[in-house]
N, C-alpha and C. Protein backbone atom coordinates (compact mmCIF):
# COMPACT_ATOMS: atom_id res chain seq x y z
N UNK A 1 108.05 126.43 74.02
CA UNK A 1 108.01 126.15 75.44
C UNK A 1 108.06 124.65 75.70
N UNK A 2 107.55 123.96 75.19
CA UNK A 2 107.38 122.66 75.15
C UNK A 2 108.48 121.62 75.10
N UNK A 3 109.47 121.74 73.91
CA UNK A 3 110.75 121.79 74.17
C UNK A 3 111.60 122.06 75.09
N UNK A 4 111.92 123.08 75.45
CA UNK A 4 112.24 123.63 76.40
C UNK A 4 112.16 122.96 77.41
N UNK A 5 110.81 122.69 77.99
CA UNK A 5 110.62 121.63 78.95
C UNK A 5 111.08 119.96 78.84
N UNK A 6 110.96 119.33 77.75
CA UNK A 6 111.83 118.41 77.72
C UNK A 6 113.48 119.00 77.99
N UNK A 7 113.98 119.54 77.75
CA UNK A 7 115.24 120.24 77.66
C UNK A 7 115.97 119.42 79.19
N UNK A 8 114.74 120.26 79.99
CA UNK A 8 114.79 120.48 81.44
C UNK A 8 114.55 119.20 81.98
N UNK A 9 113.61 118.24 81.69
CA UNK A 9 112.93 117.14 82.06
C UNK A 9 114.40 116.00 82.03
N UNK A 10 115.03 116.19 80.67
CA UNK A 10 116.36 115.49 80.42
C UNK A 10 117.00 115.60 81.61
N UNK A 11 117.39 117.15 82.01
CA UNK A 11 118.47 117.92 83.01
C UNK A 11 118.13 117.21 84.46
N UNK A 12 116.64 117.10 84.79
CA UNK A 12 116.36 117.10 86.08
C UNK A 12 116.59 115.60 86.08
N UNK A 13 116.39 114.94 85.45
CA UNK A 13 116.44 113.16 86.00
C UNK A 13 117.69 113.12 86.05
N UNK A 14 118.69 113.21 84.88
CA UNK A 14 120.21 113.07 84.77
C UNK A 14 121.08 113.67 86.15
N UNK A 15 120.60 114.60 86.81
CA UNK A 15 121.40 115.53 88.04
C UNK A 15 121.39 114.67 88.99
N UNK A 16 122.69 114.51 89.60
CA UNK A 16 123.19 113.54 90.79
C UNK A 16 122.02 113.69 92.02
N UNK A 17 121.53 112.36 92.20
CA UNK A 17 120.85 112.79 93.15
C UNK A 17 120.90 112.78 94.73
N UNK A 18 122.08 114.17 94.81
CA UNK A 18 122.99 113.96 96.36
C UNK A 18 121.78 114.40 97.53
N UNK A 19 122.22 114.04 98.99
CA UNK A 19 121.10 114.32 99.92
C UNK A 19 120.63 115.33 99.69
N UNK A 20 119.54 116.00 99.65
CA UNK A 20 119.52 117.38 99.95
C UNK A 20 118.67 118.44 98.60
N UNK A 21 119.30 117.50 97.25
CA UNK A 21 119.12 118.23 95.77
C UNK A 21 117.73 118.06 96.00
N UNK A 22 117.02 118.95 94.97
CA UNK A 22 115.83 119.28 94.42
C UNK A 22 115.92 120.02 93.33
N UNK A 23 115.09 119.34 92.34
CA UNK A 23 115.14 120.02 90.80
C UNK A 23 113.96 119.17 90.12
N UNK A 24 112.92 119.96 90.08
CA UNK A 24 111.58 119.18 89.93
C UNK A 24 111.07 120.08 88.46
N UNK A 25 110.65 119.42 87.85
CA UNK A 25 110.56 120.07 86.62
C UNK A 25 108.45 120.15 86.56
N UNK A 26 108.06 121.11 86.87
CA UNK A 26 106.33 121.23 86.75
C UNK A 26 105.58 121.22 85.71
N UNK A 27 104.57 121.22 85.37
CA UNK A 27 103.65 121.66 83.84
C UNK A 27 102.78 121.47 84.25
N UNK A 28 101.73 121.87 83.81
CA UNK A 28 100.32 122.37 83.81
C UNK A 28 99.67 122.48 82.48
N UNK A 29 99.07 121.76 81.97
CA UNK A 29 97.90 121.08 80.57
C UNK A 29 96.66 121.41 80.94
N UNK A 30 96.18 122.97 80.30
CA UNK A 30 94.88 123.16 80.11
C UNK A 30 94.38 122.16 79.03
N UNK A 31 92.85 122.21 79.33
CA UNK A 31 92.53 121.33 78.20
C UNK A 31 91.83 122.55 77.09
N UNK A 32 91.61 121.50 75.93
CA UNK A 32 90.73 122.48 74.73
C UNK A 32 90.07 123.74 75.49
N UNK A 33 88.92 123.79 75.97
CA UNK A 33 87.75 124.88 76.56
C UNK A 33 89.08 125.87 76.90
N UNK A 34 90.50 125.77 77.66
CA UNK A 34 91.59 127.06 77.72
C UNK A 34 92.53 126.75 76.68
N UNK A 35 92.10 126.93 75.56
CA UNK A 35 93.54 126.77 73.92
C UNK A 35 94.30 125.82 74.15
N UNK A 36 94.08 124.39 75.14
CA UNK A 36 95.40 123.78 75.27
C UNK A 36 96.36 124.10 75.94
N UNK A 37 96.68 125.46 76.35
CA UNK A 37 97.74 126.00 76.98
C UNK A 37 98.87 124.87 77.72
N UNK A 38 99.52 125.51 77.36
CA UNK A 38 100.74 124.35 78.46
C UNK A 38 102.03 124.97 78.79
N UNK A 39 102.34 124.95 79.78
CA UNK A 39 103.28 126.11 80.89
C UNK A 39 104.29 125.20 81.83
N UNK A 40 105.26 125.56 81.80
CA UNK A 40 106.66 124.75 82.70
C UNK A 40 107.51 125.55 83.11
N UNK A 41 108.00 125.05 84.33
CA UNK A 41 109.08 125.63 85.63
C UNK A 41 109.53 124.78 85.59
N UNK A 42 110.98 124.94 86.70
CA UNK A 42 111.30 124.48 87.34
C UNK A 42 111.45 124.73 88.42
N UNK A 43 111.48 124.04 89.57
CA UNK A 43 111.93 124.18 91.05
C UNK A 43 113.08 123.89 91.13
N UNK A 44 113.57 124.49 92.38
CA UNK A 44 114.83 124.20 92.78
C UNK A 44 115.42 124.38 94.44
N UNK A 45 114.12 125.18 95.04
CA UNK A 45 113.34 125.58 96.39
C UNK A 45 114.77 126.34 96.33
N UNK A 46 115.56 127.05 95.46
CA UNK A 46 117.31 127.77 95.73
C UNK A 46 116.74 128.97 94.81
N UNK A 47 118.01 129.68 95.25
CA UNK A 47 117.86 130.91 94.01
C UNK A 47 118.17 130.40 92.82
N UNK A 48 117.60 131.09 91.95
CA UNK A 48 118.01 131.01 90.42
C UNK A 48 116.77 130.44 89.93
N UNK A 49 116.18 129.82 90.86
CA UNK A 49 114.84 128.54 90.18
C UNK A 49 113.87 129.75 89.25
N UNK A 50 112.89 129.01 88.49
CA UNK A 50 112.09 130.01 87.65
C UNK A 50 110.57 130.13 88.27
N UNK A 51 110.55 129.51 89.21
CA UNK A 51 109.17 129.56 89.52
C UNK A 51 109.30 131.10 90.41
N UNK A 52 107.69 131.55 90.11
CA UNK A 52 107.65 132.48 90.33
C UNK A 52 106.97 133.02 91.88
N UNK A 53 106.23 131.71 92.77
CA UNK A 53 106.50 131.72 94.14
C UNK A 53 106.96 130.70 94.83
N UNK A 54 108.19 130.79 94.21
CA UNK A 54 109.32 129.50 95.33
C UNK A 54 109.26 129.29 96.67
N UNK A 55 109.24 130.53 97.13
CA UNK A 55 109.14 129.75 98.96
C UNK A 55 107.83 129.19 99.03
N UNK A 56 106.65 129.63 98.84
CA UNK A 56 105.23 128.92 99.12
C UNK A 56 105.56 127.68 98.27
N UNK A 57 105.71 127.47 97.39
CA UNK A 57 105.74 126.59 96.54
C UNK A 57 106.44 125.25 97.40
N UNK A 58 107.95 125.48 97.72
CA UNK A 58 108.30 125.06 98.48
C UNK A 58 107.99 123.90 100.05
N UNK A 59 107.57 125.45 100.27
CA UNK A 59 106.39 125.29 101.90
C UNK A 59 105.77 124.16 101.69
N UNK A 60 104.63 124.12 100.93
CA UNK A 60 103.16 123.10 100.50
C UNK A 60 104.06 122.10 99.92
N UNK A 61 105.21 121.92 99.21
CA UNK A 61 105.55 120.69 99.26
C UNK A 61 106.24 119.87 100.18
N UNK A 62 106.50 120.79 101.27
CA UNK A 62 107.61 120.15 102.13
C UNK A 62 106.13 119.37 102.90
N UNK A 63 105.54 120.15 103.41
CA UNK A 63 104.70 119.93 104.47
C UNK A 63 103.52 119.01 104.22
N UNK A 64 103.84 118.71 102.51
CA UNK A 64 103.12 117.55 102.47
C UNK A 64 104.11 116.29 102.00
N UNK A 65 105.07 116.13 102.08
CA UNK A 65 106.48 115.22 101.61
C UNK A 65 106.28 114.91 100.66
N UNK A 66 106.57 116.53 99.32
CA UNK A 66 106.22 116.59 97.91
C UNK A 66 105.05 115.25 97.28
N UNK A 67 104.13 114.84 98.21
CA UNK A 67 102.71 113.98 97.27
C UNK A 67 102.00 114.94 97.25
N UNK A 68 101.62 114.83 95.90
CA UNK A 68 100.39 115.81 95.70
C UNK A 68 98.69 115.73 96.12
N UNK A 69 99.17 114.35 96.37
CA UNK A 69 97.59 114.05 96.84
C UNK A 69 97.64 113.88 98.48
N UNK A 70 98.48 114.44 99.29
CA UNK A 70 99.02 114.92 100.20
C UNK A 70 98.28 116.02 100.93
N UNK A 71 98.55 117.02 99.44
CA UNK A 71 98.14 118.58 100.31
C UNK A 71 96.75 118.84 100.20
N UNK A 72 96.63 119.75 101.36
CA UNK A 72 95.60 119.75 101.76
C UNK A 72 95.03 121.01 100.78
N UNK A 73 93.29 120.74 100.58
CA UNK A 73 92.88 121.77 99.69
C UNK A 73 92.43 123.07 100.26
N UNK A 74 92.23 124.17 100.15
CA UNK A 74 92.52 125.62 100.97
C UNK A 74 91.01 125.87 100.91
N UNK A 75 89.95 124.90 100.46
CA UNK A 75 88.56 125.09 100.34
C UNK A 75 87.63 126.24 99.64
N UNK A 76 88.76 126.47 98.66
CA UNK A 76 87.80 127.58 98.34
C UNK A 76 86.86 127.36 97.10
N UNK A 77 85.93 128.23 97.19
CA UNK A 77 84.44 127.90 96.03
C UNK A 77 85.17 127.90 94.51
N UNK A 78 84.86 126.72 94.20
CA UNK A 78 85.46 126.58 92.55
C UNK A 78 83.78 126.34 91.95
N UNK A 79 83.96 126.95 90.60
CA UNK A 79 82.60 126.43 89.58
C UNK A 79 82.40 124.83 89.21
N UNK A 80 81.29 124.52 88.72
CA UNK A 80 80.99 123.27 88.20
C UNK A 80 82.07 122.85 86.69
N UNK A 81 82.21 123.90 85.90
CA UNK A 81 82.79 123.98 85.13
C UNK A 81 83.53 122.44 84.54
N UNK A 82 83.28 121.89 84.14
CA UNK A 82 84.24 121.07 83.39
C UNK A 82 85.39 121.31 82.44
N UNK A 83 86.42 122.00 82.81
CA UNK A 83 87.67 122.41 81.92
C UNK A 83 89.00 121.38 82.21
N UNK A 84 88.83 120.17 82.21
CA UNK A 84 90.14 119.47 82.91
C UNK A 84 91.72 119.56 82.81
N UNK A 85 92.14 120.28 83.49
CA UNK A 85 93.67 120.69 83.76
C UNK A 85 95.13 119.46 84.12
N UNK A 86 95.74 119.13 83.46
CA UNK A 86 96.64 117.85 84.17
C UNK A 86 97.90 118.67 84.46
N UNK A 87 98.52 118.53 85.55
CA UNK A 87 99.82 118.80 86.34
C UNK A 87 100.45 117.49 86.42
N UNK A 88 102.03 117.76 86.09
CA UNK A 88 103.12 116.86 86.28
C UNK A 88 104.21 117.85 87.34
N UNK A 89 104.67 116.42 87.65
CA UNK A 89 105.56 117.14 88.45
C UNK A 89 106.81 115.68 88.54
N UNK A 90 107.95 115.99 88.41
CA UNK A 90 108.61 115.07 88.47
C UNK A 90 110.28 115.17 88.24
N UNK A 91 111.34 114.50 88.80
CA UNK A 91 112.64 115.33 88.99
C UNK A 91 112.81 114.58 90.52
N UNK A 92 113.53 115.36 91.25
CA UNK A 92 114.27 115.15 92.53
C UNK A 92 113.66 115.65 93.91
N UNK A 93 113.02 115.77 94.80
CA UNK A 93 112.72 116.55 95.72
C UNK A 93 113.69 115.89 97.08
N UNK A 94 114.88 116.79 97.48
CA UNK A 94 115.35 116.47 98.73
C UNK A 94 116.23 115.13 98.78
N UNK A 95 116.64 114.94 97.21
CA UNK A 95 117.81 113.99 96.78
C UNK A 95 116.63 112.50 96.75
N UNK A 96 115.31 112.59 96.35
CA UNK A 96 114.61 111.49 96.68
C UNK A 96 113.41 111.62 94.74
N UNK A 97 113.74 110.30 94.48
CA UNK A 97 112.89 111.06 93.25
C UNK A 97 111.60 111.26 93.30
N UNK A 98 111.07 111.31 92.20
CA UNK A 98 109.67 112.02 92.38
C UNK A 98 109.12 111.99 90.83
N UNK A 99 108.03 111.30 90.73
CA UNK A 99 107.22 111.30 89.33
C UNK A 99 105.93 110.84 90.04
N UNK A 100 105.14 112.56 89.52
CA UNK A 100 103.45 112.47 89.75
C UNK A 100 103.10 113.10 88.37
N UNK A 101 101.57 112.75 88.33
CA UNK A 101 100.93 113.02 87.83
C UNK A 101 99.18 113.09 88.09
N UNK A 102 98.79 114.44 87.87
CA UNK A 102 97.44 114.51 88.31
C UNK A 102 96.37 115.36 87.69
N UNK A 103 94.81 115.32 87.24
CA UNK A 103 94.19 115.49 86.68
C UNK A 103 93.10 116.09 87.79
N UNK A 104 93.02 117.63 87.27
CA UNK A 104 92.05 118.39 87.82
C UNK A 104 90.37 118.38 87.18
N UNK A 105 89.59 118.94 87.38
CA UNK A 105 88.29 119.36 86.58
C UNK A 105 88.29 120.41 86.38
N UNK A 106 89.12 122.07 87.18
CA UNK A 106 89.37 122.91 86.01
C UNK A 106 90.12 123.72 87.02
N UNK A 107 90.78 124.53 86.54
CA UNK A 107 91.87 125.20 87.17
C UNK A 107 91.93 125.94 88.59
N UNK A 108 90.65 126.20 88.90
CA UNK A 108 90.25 126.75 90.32
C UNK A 108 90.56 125.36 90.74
N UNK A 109 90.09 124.38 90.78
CA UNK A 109 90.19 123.07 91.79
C UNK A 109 91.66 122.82 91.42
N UNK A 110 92.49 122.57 91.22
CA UNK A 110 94.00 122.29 90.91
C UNK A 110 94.65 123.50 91.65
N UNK A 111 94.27 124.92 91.58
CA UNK A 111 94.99 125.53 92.49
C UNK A 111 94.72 125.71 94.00
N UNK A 112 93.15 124.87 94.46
CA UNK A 112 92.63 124.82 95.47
C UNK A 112 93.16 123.84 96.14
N UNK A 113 93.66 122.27 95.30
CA UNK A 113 94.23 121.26 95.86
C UNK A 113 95.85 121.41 95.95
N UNK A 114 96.43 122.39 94.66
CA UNK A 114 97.85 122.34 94.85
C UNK A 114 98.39 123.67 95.32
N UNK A 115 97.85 124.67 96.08
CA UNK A 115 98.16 125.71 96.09
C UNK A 115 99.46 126.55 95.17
N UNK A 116 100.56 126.98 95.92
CA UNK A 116 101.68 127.86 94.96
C UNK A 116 102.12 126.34 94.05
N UNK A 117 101.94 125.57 94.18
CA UNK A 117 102.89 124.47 93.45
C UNK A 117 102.74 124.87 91.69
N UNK A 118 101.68 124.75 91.57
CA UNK A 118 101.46 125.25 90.36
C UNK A 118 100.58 126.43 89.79
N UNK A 119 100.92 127.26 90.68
CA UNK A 119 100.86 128.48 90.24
C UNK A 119 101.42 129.42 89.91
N UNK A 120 101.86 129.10 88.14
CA UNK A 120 103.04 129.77 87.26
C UNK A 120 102.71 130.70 86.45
């Protein structure tokens, strides 16, 4: 998988970036306490994309002009838990580029602050 995602990471910077394109390549880095896990999409807010809720996904980025520290968090009760989760996100949004990066405290708070964005 990991590969793979570089694959994509190559694809998404290299793609012309005409008005309009979007091709954002995501990941999500559990830490140790979840095996390390590590998971990648892509967006494309079009058909074909791999994410698995594109229009919300979409939505929450438009409406925050794809910053992640933008959207607003949906408030819901997360644990104390210390499991720290990092999300990338980076590629094209709307022919405009885009390289974030951001560090949760554990996966309830990352899907509370990023809603569908990274929820793959």
């Amino acid at each position: 998988m990991f590969v793979s995602a570089l694959a994509f990471a190559g694809t998404a910077q290299a793609a012309p970036a005409a008005a309009g394109n979007t091709a954002l390549v995501l990941t999500v880095q559990y830490s140790d306490v979840e095996d390390n896990a590590f998971k990648a999409t892509v967006l494309t807010c079009g058909r074909g994309d791999s994410h698995p809720r594109r229009a919300q996904a979409c939505a929450t980025l438009a409406s925050a002009g794809a910053d992640l520290q933008s959207i607003r968090s949906d408030d819901r009760a997360c644990t104390f838990i210390y499991a720290p989760v990092e999300v990338t996100m980076f590629g094209f949004w709307r022919g405009k580029p885009v390289s974030e990066v951001q560090t949760y405290p554990n996966s309830c708070v990352m899907l509370a602050h990023t809603g569908a964005v990274f929820d793959f």
